[in-house]
C-alpha atoms as a PDB file:
ATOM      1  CA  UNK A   1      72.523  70.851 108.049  1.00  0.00           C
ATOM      2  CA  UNK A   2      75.267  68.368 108.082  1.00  0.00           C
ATOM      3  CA  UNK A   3      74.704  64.296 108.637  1.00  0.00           C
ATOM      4  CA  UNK A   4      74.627  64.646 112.150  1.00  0.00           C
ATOM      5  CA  UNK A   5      72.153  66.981 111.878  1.00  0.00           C
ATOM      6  CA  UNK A   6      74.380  69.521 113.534  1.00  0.00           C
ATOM      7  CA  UNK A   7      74.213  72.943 112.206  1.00  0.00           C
ATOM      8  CA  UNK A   8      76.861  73.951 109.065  1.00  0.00           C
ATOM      9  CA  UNK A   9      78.043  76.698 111.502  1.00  0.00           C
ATOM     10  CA  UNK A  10      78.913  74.177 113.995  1.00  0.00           C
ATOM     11  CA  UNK A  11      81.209  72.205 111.903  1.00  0.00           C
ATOM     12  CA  UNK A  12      83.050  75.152 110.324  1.00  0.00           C
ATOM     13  CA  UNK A  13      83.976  75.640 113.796  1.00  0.00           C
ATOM     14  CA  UNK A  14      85.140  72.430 114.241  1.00  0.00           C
ATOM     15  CA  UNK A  15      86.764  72.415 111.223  1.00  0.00           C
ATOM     16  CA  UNK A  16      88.493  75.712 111.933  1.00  0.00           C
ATOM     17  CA  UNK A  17      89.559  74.207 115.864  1.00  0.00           C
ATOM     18  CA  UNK A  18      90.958  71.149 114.407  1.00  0.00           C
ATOM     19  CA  UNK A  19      93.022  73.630 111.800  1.00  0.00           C
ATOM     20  CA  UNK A  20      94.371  75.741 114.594  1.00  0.00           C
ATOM     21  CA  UNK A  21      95.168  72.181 116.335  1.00  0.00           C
ATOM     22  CA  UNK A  22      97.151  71.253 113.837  1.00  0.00           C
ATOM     23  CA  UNK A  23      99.328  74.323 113.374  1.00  0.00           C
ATOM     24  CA  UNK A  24      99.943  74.023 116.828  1.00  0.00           C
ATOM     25  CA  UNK A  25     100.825  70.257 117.346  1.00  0.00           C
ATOM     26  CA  UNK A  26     103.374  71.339 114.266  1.00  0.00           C
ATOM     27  CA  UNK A  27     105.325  73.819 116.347  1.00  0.00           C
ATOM     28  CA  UNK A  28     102.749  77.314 115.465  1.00  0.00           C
ATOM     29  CA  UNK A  29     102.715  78.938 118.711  1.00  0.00           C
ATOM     30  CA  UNK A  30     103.065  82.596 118.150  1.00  0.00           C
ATOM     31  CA  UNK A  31      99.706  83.981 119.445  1.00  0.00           C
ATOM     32  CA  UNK A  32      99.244  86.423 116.911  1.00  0.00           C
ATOM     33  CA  UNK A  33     100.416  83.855 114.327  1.00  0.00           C
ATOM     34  CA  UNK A  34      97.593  82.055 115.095  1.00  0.00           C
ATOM     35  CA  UNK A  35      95.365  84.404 115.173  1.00  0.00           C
ATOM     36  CA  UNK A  36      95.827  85.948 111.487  1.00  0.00           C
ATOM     37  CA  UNK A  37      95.638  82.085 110.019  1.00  0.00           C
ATOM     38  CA  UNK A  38      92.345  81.883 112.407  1.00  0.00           C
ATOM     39  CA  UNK A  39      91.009  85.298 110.518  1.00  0.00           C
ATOM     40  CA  UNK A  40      92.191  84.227 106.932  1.00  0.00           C
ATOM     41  CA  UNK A  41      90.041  81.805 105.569  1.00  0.00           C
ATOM     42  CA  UNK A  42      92.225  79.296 103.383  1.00  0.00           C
ATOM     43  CA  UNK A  43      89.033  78.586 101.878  1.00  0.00           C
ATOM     44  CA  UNK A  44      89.234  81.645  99.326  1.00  0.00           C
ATOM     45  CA  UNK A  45      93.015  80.758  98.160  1.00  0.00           C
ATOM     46  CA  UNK A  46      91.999  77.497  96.739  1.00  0.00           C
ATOM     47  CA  UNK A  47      89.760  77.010  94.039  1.00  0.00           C
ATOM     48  CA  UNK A  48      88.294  74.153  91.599  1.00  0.00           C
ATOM     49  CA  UNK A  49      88.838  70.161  92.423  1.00  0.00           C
ATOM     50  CA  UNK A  50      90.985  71.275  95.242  1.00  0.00           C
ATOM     51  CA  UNK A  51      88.529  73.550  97.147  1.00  0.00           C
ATOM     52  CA  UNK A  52      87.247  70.805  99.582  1.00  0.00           C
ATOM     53  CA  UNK A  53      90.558  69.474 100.875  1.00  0.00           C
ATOM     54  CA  UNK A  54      91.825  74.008 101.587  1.00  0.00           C
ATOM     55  CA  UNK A  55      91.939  73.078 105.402  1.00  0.00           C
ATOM     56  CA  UNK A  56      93.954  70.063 105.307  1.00  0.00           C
ATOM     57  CA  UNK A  57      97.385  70.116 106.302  1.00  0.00           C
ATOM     58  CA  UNK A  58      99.242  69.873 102.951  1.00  0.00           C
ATOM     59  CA  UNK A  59     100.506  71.860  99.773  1.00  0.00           C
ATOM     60  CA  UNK A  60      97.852  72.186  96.867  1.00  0.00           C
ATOM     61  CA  UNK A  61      98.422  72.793  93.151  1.00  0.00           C
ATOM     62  CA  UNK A  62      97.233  76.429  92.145  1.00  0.00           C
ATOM     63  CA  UNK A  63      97.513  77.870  88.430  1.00  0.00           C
ATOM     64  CA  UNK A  64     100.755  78.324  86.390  1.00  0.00           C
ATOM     65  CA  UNK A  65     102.055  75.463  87.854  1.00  0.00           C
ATOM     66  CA  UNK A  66     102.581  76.468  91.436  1.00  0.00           C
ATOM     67  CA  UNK A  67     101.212  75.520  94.797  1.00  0.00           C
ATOM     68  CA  UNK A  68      99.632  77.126  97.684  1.00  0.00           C
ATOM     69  CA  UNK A  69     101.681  75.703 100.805  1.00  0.00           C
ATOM     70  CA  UNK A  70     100.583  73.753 103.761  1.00  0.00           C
ATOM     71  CA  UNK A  71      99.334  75.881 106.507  1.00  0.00           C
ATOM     72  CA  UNK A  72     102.069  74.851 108.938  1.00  0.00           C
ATOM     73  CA  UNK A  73     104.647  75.362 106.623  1.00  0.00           C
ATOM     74  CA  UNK A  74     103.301  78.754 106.082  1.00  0.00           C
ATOM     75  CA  UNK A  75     102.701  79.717 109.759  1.00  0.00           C
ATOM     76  CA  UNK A  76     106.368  78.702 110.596  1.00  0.00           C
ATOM     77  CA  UNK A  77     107.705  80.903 108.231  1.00  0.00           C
ATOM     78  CA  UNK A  78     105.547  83.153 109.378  1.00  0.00           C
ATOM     79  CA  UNK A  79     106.469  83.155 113.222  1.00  0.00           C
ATOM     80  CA  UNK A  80     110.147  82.689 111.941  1.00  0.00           C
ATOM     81  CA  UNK A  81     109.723  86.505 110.688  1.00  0.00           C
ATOM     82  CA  UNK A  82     108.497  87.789 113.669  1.00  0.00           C
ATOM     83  CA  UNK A  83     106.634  90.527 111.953  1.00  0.00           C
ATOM     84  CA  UNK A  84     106.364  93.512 113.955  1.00  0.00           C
ATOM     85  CA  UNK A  85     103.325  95.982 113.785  1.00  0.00           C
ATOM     86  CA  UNK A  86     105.353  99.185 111.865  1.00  0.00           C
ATOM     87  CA  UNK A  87     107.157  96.666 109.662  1.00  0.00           C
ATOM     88  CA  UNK A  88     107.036  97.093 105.732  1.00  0.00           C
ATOM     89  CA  UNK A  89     107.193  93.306 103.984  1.00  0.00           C
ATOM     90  CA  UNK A  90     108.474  92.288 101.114  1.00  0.00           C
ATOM     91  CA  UNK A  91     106.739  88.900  99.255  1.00  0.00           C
ATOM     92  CA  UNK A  92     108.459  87.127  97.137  1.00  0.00           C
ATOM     93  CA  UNK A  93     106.249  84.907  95.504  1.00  0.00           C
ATOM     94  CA  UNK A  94     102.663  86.007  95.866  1.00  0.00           C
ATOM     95  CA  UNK A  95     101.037  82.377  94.468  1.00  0.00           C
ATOM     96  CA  UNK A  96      97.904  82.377  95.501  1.00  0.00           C
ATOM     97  CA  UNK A  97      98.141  85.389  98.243  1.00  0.00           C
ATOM     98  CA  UNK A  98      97.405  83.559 100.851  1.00  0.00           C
ATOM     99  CA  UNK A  99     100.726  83.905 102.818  1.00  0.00           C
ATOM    100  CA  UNK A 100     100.826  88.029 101.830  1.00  0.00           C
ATOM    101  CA  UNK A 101      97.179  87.946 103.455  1.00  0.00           C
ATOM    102  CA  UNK A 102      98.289  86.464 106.841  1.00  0.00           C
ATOM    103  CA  UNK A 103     101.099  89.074 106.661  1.00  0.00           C
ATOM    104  CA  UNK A 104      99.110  92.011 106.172  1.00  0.00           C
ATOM    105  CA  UNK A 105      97.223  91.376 109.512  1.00  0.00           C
ATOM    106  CA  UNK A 106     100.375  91.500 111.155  1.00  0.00           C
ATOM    107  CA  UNK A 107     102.771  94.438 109.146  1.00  0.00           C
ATOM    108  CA  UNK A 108     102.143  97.609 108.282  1.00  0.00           C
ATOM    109  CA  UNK A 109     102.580  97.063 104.647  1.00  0.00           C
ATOM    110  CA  UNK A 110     103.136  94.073 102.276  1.00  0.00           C
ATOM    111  CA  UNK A 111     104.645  94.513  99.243  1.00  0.00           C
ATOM    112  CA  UNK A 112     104.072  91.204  96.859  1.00  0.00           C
ATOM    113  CA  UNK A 113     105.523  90.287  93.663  1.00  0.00           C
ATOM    114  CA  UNK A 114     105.298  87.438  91.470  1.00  0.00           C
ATOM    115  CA  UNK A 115     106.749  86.448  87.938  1.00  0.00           C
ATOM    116  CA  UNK A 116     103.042  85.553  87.403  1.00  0.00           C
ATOM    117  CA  UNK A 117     100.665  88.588  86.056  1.00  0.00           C
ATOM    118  CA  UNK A 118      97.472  85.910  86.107  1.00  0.00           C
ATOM    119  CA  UNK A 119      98.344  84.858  90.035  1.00  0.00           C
ATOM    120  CA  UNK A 120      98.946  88.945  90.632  1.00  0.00           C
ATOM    121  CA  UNK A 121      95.620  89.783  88.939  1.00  0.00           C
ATOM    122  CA  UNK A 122      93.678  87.125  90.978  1.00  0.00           C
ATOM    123  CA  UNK A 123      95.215  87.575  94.456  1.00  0.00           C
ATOM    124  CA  UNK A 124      94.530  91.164  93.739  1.00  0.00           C
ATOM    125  CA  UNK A 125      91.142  90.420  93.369  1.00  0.00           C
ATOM    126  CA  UNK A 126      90.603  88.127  96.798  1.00  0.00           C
ATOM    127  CA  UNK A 127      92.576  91.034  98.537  1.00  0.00           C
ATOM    128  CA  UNK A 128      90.358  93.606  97.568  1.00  0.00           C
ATOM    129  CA  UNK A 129      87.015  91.101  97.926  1.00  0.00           C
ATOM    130  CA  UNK A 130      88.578  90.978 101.904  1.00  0.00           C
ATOM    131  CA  UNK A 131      89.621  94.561 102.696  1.00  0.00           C
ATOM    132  CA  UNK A 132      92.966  94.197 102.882  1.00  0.00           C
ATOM    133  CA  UNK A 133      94.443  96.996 101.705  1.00  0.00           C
ATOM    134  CA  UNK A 134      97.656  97.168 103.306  1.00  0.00           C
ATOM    135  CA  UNK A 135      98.546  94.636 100.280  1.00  0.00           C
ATOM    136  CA  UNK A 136     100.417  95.871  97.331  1.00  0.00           C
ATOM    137  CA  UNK A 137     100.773  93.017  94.713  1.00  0.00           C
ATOM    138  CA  UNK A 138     102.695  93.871  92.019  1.00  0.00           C
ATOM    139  CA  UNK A 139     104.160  91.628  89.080  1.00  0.00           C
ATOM    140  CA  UNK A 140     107.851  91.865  88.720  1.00  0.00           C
ATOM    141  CA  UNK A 141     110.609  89.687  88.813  1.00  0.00           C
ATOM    142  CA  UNK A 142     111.357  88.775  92.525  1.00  0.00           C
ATOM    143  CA  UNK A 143     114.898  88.060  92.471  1.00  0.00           C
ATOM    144  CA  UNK A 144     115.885  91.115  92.170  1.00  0.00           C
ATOM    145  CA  UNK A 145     113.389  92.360  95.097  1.00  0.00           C
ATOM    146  CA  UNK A 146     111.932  96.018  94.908  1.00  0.00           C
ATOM    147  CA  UNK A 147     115.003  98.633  95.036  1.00  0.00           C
ATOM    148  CA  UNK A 148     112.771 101.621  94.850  1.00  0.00           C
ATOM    149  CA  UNK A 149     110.611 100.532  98.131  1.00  0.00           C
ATOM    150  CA  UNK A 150     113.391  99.326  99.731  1.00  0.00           C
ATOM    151  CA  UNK A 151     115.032  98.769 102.501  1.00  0.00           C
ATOM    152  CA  UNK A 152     112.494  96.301 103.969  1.00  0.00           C
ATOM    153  CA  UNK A 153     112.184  94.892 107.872  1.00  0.00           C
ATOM    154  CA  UNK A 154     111.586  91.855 106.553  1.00  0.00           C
ATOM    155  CA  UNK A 155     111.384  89.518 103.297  1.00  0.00           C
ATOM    156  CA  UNK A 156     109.988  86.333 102.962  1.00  0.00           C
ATOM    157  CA  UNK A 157     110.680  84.176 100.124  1.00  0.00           C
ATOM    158  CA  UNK A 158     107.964  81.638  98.704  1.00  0.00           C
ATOM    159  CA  UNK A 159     110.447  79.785  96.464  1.00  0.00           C
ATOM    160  CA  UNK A 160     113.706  78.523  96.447  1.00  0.00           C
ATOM    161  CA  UNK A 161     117.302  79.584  95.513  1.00  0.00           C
ATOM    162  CA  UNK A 162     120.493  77.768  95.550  1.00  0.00           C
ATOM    163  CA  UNK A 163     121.539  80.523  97.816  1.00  0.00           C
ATOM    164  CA  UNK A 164     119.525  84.026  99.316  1.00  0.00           C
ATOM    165  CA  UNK A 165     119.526  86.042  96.401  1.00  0.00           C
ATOM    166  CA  UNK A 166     122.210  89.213  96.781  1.00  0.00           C
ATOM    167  CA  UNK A 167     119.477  91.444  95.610  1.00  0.00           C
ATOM    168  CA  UNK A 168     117.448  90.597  98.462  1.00  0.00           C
ATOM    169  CA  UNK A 169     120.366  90.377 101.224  1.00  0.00           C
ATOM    170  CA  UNK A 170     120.906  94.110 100.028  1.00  0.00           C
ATOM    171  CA  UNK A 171     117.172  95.126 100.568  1.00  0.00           C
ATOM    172  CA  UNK A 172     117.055  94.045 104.466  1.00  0.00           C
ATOM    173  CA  UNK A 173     117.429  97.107 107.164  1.00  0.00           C
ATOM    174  CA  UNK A 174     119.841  96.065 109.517  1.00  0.00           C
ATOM    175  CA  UNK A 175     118.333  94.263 112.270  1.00  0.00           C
ATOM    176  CA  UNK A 176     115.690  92.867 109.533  1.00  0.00           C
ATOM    177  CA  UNK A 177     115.074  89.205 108.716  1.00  0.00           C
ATOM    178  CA  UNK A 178     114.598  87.406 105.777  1.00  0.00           C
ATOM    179  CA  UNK A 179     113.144  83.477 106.042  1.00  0.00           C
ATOM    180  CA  UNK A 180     113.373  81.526 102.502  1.00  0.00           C
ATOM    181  CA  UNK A 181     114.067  77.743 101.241  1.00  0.00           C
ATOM    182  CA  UNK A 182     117.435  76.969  99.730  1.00  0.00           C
ATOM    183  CA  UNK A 183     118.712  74.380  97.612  1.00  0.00           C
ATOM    184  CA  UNK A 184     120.489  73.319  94.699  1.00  0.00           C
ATOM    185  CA  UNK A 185     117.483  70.598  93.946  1.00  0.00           C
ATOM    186  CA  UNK A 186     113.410  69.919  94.877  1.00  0.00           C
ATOM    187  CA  UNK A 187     114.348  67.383  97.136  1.00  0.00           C
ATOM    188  CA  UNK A 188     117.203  69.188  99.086  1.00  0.00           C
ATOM    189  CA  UNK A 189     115.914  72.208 100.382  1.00  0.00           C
ATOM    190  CA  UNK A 190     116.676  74.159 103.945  1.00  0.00           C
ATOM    191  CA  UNK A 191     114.186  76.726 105.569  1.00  0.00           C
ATOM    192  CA  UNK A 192     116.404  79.369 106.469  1.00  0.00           C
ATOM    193  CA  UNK A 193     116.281  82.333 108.590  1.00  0.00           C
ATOM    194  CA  UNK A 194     118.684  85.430 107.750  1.00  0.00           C
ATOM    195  CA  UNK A 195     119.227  88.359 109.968  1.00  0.00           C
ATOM    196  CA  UNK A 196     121.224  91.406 108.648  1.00  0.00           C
ATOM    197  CA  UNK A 197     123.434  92.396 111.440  1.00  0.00           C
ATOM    198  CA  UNK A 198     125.592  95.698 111.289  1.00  0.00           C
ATOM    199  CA  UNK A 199     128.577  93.847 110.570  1.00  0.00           C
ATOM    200  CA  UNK A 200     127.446  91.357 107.613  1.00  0.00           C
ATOM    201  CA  UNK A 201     124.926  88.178 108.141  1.00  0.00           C
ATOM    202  CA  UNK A 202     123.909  85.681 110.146  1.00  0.00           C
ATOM    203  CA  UNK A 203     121.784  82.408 108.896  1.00  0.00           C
ATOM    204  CA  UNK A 204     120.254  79.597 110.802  1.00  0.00           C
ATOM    205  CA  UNK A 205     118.849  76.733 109.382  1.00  0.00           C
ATOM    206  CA  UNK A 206     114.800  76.041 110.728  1.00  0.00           C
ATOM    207  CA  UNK A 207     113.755  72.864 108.979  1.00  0.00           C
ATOM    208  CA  UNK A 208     113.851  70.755 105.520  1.00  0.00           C
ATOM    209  CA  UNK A 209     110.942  72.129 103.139  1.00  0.00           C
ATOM    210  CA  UNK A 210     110.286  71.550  99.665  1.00  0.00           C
ATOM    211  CA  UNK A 211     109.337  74.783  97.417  1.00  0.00           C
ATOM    212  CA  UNK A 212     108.872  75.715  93.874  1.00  0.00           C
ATOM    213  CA  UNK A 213     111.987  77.046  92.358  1.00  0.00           C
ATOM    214  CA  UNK A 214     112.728  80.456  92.355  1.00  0.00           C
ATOM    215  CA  UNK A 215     112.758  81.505  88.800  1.00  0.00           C
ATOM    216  CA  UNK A 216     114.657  84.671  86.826  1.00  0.00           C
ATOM    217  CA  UNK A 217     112.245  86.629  84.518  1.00  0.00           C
ATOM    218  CA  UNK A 218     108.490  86.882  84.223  1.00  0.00           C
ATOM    219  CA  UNK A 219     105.885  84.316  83.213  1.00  0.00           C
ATOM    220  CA  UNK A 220     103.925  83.903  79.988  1.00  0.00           C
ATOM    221  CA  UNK A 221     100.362  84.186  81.750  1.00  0.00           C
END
């Protein structure tokens, strides 16, 4: 029971309606955008001091010194993709998993990589503890995407680059999309959306967004 004597069911249903609010009043409007971040729970992405504050509108630390994003930021990115129901994704960045998650109610396949063999491991783990198994994490060094599962419908990248890696540019059908941060610093960063046309590229800027770096090699841990 909670102080108002209301049921615990009760407020995880408010909590979960003033969530959805939220991504909405932020610019989330894509039904079935909505829908996946109604089904994923945030809840089992974010773990230790940080557990209670999971459905609150804002980026929280996670191991290895990264950060689960905020859940607008992640369902803008998301509806920037425009993930189709056939579509094979490429993560770049799996951090805590819960972006490659939302994905995987919405693609085909996800294919998830992350310099990071503890944050592989563990997302692995909550994937498997959900059913999703569509999800292929994988550690490896993202830059350079996944040439032998490539080319890809769309990529998504979870950290950012002074510019969209070539690598990755290279690994997106034609007609695909890629959405990623760039920036030379952490304080000057674009959300971008790239679309591989027949003929070369073409980018439009979404929003400023502040992201991790994206970082060459693998991790110690």
């Amino acid at each position: 029971m909670t102080g108002s004597g209301q049921p615990d069911e009760e407020s995880a249903a408010e909590r979960k309606m003033r969530f959805l609010y939220a991504l909405r009043s932020r610019g989330v409007t894509d039904a079935r955008v909505l829908t996946a971040m109604e089904r994923i729970d945030r809840g089992h992405f974010v773990r230790g001091l940080f557990a209670e504050r999971a459905y609150e509108d804002m980026p929280l630390p996670i191991a290895c010194g990264q950060t689960i994003s905020q859940p607008s930021v992640v369902g803008l990115m998301t509806q920037a993709l425009n993930v189709q129901p056939r579509d094979t994704v490429l993560e770049v960045g799996t951090g805590s998993g819960y972006q490659a998650a939302i994905l995987s109610l919405l693609a085909r396949r996800v294919y998830t990589v992350d310099r990071h063999r503890r944050l592989v491991k563990e997302a692995g783990e909550i994937f498997r503890d959900l059913g999703l198994v569509n999800i292929v994490p994988m550690v490896a060094d993202g830059s350079f995407g996944l040439p032998d599962q490539a080319p890809f419908d769309r990529i998504i990248v979870t950290a950012a680059a002074e510019d969209p890696p070539g690598p990755l540019l290279a690994q997106l059908k034609i007609g695909g999309i890629m959405v990623l941060p760039v920036g030379q610093s952490d304080t000057v960063q674009s959300l971008i959306k790239v679309t591989r046309l027949a003929q070369g590229y073409d980018y439009e800027e979404l929003r400023p967004v502040r992201f991790v770096p994206l970082v060459e090699g693998l991790g110690n841990e």
